[in-house]
PDB file of N, CA and C in Angstrom:
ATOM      1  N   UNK A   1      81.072 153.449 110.765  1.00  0.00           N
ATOM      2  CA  UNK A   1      81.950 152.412 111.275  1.00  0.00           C
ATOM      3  C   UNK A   1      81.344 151.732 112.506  1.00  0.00           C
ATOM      4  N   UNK A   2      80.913 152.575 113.456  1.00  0.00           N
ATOM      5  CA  UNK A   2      80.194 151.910 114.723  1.00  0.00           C
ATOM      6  C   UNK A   2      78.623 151.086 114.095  1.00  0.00           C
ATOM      7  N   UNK A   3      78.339 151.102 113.765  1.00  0.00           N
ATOM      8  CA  UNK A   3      77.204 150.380 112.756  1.00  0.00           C
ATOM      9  C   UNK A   3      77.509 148.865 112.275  1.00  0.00           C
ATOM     10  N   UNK A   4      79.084 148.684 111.648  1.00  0.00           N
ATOM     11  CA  UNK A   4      79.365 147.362 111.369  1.00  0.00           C
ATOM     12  C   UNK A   4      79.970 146.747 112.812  1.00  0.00           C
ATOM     13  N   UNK A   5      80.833 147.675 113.489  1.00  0.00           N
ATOM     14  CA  UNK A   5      80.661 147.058 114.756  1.00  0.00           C
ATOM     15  C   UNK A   5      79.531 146.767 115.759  1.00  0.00           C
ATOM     16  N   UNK A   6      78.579 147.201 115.675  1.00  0.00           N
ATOM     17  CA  UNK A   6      77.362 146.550 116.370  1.00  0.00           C
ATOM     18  C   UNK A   6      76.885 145.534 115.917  1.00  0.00           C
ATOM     19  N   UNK A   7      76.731 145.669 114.231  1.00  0.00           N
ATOM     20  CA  UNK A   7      76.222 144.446 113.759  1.00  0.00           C
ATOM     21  C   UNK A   7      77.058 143.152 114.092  1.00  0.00           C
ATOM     22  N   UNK A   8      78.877 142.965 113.997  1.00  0.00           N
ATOM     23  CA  UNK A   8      79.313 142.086 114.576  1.00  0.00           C
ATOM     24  C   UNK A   8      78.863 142.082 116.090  1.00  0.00           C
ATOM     25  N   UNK A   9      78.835 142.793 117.105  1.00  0.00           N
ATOM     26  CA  UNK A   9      78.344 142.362 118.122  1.00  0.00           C
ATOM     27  C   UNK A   9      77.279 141.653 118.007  1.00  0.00           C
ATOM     28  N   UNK A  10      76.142 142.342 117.510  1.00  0.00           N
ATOM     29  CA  UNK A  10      74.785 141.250 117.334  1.00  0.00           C
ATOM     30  C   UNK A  10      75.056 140.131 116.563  1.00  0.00           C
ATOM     31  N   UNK A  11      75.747 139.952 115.881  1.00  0.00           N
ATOM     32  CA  UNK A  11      76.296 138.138 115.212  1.00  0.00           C
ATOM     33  C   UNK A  11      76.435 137.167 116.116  1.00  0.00           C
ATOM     34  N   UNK A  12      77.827 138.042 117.184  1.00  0.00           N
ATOM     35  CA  UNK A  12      78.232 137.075 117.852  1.00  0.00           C
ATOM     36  C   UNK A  12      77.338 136.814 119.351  1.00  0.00           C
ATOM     37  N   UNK A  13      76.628 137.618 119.443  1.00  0.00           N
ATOM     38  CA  UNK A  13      75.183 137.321 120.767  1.00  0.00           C
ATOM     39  C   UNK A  13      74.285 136.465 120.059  1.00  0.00           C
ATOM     40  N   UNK A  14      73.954 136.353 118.424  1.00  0.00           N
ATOM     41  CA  UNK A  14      72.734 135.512 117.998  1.00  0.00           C
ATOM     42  C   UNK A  14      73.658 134.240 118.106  1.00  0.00           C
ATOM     43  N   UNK A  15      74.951 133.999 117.780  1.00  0.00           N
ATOM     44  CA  UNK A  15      75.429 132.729 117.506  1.00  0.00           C
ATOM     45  C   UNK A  15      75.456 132.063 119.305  1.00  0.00           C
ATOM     46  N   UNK A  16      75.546 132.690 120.681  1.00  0.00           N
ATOM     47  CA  UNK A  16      75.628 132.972 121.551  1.00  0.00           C
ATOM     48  C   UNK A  16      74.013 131.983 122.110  1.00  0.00           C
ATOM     49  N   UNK A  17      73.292 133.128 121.741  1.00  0.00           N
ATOM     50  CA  UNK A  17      72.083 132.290 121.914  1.00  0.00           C
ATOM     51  C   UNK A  17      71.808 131.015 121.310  1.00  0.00           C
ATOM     52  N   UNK A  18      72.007 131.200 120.098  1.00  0.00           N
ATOM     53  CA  UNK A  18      71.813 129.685 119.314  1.00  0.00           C
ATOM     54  C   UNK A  18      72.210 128.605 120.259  1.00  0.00           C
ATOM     55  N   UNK A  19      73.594 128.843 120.666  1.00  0.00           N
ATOM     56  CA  UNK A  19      74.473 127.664 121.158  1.00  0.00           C
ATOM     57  C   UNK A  19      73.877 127.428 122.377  1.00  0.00           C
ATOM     58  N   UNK A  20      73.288 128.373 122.917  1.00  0.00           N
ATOM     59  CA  UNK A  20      72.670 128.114 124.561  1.00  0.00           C
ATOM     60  C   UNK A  20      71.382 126.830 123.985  1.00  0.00           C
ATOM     61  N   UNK A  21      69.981 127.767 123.510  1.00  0.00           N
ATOM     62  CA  UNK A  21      69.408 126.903 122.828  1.00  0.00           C
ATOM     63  C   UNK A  21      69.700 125.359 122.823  1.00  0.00           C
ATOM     64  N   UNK A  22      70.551 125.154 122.175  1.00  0.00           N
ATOM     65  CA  UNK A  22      71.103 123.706 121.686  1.00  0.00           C
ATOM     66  C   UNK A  22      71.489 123.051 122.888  1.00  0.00           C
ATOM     67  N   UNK A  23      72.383 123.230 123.530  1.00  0.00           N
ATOM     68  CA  UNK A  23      72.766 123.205 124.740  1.00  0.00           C
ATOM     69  C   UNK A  23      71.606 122.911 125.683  1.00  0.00           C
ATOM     70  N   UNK A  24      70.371 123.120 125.975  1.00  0.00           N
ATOM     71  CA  UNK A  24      69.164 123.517 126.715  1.00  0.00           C
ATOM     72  C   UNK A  24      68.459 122.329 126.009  1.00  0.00           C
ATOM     73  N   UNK A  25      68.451 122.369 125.009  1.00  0.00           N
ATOM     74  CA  UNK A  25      67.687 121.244 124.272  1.00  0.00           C
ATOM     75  C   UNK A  25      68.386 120.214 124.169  1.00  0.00           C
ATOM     76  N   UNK A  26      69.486 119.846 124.588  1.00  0.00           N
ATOM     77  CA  UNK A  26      70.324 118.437 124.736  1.00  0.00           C
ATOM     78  C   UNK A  26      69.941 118.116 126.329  1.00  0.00           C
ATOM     79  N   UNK A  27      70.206 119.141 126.786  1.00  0.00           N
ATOM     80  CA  UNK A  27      70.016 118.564 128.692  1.00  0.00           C
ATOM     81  C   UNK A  27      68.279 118.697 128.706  1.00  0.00           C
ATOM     82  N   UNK A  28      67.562 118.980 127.980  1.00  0.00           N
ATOM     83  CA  UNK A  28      66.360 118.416 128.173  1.00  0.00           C
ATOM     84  C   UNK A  28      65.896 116.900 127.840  1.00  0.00           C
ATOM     85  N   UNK A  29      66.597 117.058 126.628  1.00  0.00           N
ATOM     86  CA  UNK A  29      66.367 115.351 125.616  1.00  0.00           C
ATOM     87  C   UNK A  29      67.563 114.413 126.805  1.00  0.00           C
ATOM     88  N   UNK A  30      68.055 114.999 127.970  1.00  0.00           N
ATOM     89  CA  UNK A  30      68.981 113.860 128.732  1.00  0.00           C
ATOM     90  C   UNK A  30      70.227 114.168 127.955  1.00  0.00           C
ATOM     91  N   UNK A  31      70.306 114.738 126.841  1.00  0.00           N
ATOM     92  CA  UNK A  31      72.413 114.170 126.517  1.00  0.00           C
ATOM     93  C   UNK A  31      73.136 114.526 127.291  1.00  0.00           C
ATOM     94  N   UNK A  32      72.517 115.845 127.773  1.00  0.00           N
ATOM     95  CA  UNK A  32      73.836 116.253 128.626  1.00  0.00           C
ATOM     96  C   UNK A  32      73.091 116.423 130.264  1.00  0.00           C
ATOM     97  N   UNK A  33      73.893 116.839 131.166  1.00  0.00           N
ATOM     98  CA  UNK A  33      73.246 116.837 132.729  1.00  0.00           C
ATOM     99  C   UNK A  33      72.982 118.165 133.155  1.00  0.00           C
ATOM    100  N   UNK A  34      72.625 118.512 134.073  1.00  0.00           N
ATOM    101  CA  UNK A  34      72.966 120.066 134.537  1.00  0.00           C
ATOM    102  C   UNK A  34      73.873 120.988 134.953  1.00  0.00           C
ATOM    103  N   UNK A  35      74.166 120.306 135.245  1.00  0.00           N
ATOM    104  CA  UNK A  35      76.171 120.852 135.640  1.00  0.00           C
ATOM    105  C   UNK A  35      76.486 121.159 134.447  1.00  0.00           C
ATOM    106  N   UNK A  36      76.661 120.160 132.810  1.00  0.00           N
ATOM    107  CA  UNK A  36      77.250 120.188 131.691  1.00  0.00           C
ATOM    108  C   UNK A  36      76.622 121.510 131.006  1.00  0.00           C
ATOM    109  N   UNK A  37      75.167 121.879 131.103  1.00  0.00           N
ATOM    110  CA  UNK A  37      74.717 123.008 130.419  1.00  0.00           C
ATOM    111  C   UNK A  37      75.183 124.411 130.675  1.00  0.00           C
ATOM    112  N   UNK A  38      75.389 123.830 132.063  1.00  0.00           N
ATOM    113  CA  UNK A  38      76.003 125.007 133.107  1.00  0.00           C
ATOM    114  C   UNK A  38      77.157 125.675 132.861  1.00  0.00           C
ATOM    115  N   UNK A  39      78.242 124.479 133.001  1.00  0.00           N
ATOM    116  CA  UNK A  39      79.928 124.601 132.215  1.00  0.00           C
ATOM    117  C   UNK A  39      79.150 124.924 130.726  1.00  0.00           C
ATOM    118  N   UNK A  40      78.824 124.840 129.901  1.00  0.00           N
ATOM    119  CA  UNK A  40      78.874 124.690 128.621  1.00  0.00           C
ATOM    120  C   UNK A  40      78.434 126.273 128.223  1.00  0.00           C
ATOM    121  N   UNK A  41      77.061 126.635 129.309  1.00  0.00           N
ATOM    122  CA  UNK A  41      76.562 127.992 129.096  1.00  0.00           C
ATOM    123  C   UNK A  41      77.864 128.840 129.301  1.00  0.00           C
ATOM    124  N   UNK A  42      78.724 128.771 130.092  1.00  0.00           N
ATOM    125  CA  UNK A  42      79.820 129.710 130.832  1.00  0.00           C
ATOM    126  C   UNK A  42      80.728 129.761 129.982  1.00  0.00           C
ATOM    127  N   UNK A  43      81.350 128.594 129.018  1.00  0.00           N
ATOM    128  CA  UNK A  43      82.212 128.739 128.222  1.00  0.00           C
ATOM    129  C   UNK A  43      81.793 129.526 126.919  1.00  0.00           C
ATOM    130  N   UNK A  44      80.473 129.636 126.935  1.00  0.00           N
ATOM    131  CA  UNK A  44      79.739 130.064 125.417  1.00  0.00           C
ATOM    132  C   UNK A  44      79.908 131.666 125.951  1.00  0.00           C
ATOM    133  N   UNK A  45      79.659 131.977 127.517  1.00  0.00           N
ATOM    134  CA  UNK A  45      79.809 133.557 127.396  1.00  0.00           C
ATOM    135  C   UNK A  45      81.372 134.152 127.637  1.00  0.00           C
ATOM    136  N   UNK A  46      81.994 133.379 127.885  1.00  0.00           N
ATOM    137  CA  UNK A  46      83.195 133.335 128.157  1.00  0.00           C
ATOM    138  C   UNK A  46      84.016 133.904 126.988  1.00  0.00           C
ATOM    139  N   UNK A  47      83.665 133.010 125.996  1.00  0.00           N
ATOM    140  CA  UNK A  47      84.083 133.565 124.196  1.00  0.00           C
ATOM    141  C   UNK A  47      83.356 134.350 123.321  1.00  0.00           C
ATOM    142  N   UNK A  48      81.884 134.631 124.052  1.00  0.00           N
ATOM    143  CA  UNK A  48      81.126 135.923 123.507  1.00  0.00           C
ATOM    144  C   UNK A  48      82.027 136.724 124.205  1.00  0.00           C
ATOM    145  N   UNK A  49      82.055 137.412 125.384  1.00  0.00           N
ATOM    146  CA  UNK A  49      82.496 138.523 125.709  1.00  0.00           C
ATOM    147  C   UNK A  49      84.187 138.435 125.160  1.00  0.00           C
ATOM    148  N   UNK A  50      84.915 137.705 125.337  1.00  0.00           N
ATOM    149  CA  UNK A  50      86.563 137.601 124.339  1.00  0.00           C
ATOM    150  C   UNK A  50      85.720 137.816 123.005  1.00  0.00           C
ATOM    151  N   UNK A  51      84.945 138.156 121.902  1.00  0.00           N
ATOM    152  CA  UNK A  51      84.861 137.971 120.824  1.00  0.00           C
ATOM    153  C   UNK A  51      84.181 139.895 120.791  1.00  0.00           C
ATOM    154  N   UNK A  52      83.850 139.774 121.875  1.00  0.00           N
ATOM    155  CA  UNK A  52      82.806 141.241 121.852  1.00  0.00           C
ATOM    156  C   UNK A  52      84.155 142.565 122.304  1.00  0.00           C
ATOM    157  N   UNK A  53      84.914 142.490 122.936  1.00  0.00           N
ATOM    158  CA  UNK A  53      86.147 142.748 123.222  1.00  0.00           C
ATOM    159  C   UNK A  53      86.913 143.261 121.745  1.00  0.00           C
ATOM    160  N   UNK A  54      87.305 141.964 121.289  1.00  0.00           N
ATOM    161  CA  UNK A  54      87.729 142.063 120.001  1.00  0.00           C
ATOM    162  C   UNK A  54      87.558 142.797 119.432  1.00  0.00           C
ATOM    163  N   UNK A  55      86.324 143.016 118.665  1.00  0.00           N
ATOM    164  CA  UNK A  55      85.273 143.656 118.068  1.00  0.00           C
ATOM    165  C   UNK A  55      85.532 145.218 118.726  1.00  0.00           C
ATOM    166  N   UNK A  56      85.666 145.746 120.015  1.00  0.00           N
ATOM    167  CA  UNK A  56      85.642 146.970 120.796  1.00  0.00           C
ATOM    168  C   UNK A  56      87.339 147.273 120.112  1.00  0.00           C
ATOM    169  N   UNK A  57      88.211 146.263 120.222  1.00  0.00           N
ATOM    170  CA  UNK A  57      89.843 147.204 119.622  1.00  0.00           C
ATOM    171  C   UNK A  57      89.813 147.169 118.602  1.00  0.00           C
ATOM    172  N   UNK A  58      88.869 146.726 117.798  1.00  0.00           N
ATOM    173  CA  UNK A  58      89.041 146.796 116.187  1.00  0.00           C
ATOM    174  C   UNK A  58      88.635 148.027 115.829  1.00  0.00           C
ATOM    175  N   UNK A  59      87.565 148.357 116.502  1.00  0.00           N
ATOM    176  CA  UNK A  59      86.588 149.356 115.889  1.00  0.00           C
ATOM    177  C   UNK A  59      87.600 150.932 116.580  1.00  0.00           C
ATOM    178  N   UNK A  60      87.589 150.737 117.883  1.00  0.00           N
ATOM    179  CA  UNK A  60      88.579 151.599 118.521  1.00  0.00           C
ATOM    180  C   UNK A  60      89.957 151.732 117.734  1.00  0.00           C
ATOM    181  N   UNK A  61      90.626 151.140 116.597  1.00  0.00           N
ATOM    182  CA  UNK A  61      91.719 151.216 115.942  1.00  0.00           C
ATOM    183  C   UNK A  61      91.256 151.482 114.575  1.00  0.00           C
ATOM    184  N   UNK A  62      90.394 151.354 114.222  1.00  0.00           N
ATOM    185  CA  UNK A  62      89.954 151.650 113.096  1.00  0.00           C
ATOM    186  C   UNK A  62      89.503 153.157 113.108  1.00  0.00           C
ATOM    187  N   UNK A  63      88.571 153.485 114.191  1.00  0.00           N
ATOM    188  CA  UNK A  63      87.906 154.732 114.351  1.00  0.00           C
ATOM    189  C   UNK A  63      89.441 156.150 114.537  1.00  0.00           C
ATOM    190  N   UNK A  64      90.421 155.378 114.774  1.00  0.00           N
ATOM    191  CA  UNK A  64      91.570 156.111 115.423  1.00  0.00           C
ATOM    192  C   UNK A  64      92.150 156.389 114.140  1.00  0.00           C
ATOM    193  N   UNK A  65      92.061 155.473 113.337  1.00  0.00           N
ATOM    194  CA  UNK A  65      93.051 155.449 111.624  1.00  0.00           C
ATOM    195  C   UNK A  65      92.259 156.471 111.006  1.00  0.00           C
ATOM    196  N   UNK A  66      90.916 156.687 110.916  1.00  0.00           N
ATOM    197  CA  UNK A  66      89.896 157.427 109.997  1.00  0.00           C
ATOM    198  C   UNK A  66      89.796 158.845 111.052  1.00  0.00           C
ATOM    199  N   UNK A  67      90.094 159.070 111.824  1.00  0.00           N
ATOM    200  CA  UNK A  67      89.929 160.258 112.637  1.00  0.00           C
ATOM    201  C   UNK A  67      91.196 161.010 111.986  1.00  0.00           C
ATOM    202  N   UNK A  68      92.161 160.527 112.306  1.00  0.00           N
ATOM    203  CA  UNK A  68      93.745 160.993 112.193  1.00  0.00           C
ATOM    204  C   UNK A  68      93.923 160.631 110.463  1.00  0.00           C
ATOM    205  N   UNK A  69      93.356 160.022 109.370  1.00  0.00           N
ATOM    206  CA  UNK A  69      93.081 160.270 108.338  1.00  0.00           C
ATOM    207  C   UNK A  69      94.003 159.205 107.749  1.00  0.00           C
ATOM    208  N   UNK A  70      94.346 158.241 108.299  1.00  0.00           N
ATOM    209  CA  UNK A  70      95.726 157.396 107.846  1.00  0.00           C
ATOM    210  C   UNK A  70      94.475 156.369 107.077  1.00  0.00           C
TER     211      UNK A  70
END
């Protein structure tokens, strides 16, 4: 069980990076400014860690159902 929860953790850190990436490569090409990559980086970890969280009571409620045998 801790196995598919890591692998969702590592999903949501590659999708994490991706978005930085993109983000990095817009305020290079000028679309966006530095401040905007800045806000933009913060909101991207903002909903990794709410998503990585998630992922921690799922697995923690799941691991609790299969212990106790329900």
């Amino acid at each position: 069980m801790s196995k598919y929860a890591e692998e969702a953790k590592v999903a949501i850190r590659n999708v994490r990076r991706d978005s930085n990436e993109r983000y990095k490569k817009m305020e290079k090409d000028s679309q966006i400014s530095e401040d905007d990559l800045k806000k933009y980086a913060k909101e991207v970890q903002d909903v990794t860690d709410e998503f990585i969280v998630k992922v921690d009571e799922v697995f923690k409620v799941k691991e609790k159902e299969i212990l106790e045998g329900n």
